[in-house]
N, C-alpha and C. Protein backbone atom coordinates (compact mmCIF):
# COMPACT_ATOMS: atom_id res chain seq x y z
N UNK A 1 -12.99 20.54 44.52
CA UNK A 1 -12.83 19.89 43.23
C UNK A 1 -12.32 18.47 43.45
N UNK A 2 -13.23 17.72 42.79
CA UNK A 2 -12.23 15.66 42.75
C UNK A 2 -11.07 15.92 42.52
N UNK A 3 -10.25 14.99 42.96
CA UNK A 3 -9.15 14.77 42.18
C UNK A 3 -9.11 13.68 40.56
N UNK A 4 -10.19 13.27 40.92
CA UNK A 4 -10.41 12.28 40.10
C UNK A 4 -12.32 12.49 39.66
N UNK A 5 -12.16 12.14 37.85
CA UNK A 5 -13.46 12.41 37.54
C UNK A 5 -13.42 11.01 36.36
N UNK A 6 -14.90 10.33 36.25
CA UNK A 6 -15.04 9.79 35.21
C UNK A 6 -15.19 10.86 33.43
N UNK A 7 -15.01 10.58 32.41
CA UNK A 7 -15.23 11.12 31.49
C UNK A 7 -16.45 11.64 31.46
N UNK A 8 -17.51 10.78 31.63
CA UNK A 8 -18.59 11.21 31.64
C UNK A 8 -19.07 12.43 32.14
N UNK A 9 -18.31 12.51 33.82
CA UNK A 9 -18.72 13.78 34.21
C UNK A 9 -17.66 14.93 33.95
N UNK A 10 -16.91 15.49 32.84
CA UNK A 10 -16.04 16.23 32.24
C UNK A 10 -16.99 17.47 32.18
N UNK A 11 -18.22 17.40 31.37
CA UNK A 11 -18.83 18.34 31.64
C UNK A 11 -19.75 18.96 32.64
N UNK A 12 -20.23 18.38 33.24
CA UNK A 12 -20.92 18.82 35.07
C UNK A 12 -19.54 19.35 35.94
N UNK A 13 -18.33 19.26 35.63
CA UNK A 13 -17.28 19.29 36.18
C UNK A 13 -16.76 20.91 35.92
N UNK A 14 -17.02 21.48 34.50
CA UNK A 14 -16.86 22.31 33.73
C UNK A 14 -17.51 23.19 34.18
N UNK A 15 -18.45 23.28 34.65
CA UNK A 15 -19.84 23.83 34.75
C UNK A 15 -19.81 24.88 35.94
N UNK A 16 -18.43 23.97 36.86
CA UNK A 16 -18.17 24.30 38.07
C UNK A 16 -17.83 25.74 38.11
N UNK A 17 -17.24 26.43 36.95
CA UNK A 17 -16.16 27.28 36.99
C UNK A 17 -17.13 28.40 36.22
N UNK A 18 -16.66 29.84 36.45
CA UNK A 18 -17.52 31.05 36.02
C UNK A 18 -16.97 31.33 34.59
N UNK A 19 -18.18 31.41 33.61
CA UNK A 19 -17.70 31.92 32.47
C UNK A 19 -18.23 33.18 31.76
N UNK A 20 -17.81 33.98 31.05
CA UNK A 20 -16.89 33.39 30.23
C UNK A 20 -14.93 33.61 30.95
N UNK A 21 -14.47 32.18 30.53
CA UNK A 21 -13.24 32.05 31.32
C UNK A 21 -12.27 31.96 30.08
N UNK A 22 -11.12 32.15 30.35
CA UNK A 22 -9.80 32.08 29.56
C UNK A 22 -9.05 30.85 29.66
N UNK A 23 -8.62 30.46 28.38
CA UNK A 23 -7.92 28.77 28.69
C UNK A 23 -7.24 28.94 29.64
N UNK A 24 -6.39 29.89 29.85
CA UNK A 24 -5.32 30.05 30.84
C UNK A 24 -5.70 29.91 32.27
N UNK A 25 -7.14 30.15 32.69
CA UNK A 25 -7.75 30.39 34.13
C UNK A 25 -8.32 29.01 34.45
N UNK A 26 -8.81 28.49 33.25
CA UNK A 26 -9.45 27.42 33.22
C UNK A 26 -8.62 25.99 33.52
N UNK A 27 -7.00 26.06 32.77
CA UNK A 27 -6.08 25.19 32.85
C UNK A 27 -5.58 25.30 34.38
N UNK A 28 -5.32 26.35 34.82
CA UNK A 28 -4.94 26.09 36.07
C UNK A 28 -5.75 26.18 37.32
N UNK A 29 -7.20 26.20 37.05
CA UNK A 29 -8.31 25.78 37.87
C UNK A 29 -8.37 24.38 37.90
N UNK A 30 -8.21 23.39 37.08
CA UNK A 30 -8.65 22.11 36.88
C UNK A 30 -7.34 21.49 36.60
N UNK A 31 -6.43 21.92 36.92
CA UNK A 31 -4.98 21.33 36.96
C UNK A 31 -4.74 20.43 38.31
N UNK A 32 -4.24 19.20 38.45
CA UNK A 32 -4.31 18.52 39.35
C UNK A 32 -5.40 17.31 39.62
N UNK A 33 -6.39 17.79 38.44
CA UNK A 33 -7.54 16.76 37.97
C UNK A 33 -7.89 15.96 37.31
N UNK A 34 -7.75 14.70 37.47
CA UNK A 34 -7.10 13.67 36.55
C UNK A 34 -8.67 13.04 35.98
N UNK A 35 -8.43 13.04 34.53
CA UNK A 35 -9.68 12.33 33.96
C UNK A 35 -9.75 10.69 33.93
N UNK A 36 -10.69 10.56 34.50
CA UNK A 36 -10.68 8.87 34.07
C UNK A 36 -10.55 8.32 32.58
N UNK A 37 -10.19 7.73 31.79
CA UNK A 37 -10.74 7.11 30.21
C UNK A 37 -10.97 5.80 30.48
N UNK A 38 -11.44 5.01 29.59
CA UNK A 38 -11.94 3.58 28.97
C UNK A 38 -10.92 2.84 29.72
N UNK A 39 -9.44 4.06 28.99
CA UNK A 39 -7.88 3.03 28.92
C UNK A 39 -7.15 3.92 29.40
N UNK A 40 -6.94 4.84 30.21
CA UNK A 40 -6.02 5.43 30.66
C UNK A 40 -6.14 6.87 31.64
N UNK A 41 -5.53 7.61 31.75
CA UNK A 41 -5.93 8.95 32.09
C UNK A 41 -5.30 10.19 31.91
N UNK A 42 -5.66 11.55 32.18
CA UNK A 42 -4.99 12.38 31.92
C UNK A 42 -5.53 13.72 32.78
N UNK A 43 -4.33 14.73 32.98
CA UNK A 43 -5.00 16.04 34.02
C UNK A 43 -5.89 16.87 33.03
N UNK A 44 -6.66 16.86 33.60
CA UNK A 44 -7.61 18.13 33.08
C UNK A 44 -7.09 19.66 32.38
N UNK A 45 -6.55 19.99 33.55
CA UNK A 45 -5.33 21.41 33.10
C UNK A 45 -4.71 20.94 32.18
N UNK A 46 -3.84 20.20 31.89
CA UNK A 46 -2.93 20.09 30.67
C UNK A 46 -3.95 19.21 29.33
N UNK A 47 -5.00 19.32 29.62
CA UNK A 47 -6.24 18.58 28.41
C UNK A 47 -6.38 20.20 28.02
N UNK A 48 -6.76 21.23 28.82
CA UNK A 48 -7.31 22.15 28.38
C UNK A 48 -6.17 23.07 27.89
N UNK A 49 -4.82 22.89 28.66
CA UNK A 49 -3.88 24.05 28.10
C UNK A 49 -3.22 23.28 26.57
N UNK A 50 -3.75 22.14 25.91
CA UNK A 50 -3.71 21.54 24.70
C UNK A 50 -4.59 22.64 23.92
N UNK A 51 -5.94 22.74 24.04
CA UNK A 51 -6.91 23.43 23.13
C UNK A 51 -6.22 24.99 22.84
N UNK A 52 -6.86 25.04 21.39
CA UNK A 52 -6.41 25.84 20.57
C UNK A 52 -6.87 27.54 20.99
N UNK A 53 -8.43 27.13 21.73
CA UNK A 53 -9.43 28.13 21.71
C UNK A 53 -8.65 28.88 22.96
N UNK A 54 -8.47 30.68 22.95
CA UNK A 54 -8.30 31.28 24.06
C UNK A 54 -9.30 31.41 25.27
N UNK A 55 -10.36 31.58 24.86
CA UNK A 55 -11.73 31.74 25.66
C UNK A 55 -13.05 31.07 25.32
N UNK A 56 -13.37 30.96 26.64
CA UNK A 56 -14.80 29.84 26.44
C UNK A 56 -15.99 30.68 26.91
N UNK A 57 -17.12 30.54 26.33
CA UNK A 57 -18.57 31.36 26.36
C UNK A 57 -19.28 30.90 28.06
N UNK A 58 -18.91 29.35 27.67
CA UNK A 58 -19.77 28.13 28.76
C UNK A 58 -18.59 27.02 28.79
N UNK A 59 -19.22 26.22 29.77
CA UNK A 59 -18.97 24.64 30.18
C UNK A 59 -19.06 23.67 28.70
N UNK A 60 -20.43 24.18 28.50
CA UNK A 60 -20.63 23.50 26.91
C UNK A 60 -19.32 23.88 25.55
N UNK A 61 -19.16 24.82 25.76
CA UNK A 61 -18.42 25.44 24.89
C UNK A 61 -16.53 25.04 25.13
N UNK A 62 -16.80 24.66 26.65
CA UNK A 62 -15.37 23.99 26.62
C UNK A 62 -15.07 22.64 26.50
N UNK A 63 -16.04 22.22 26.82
CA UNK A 63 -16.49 20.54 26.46
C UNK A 63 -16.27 20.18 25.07
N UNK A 64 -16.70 21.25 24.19
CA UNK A 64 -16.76 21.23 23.02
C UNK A 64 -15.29 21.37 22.60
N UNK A 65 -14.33 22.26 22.52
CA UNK A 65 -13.21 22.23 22.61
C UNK A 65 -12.51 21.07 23.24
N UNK A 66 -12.47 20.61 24.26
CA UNK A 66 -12.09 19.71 24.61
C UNK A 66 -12.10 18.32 23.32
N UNK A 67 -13.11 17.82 23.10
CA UNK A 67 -13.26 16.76 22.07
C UNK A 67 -12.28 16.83 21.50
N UNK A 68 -11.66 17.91 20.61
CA UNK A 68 -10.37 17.93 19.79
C UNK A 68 -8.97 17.44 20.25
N UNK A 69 -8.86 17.30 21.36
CA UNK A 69 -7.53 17.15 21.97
C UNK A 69 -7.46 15.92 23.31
N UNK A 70 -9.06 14.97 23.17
CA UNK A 70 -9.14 14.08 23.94
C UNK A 70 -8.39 12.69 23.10
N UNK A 71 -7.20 11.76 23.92
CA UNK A 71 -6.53 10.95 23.54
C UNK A 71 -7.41 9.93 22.92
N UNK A 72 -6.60 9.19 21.94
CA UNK A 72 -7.67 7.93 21.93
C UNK A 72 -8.23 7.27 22.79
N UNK A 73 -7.29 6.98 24.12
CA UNK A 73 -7.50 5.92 25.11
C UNK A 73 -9.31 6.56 25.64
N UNK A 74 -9.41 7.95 25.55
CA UNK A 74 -11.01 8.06 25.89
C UNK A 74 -11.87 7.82 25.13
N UNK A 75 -11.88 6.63 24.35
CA UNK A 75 -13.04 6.57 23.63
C UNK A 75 -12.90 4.51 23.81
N UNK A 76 -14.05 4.33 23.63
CA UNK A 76 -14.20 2.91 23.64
C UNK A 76 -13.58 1.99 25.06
N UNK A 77 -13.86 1.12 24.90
CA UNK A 77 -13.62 0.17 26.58
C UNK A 77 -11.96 -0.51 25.88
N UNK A 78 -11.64 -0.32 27.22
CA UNK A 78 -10.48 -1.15 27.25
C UNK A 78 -10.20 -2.55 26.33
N UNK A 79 -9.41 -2.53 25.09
CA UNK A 79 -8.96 -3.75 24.45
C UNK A 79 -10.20 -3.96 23.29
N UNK A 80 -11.28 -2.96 23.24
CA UNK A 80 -12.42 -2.91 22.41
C UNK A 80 -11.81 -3.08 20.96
N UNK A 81 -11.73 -3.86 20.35
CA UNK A 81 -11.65 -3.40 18.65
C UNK A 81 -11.99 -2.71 18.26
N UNK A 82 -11.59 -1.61 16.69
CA UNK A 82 -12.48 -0.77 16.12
C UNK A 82 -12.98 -1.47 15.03
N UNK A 83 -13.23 -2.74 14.72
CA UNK A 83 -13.59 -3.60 13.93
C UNK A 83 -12.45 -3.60 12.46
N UNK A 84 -11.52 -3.06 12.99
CA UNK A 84 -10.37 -3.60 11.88
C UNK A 84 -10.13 -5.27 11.97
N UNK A 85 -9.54 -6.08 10.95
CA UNK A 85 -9.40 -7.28 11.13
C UNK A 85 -8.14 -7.50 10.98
């Protein structure tokens, strides 16, 4: 496993692991795995031991979960405006 992943590959990363898996198996499989963002970063394990969901079907399905509990800093480029003025 990287220690380090861009966002992008969050889900090919996911994919890695046998499902259907339990947040709990899943958080401390990918614990120690730091996500890249736009603006910052964060471990994987503690992204996933955030989500609400106990168990995941797929990769897709945790990806999906995931979205809910990804920081702002993963979205948009560094210092990007959201077109507020």
């Amino acid at each position: 496993m990287p220690d380090e992943i861009n966002l992008s590959r969050l889900e090919p990363t996911l994919d890695s692991h046998a499902y259907p898996a339990e947040r709990a198996a899943l958080a401390e499989s990918f614990s120690g795995t730091t996500v890249l963002f736009a603006d910052g970063d964060a471990d994987l394990g503690d992204l996933l031991a955030d989500v609400d969901q106990e168990t995941f079907a797929s990769a897709d399905d945790a990806h999906t979960a995931l979205q809910n509990v990804l920081p702002i800093e993963a979205l948009g480029e560094p210092g990007q405006s959201d077109g507020d003025a």
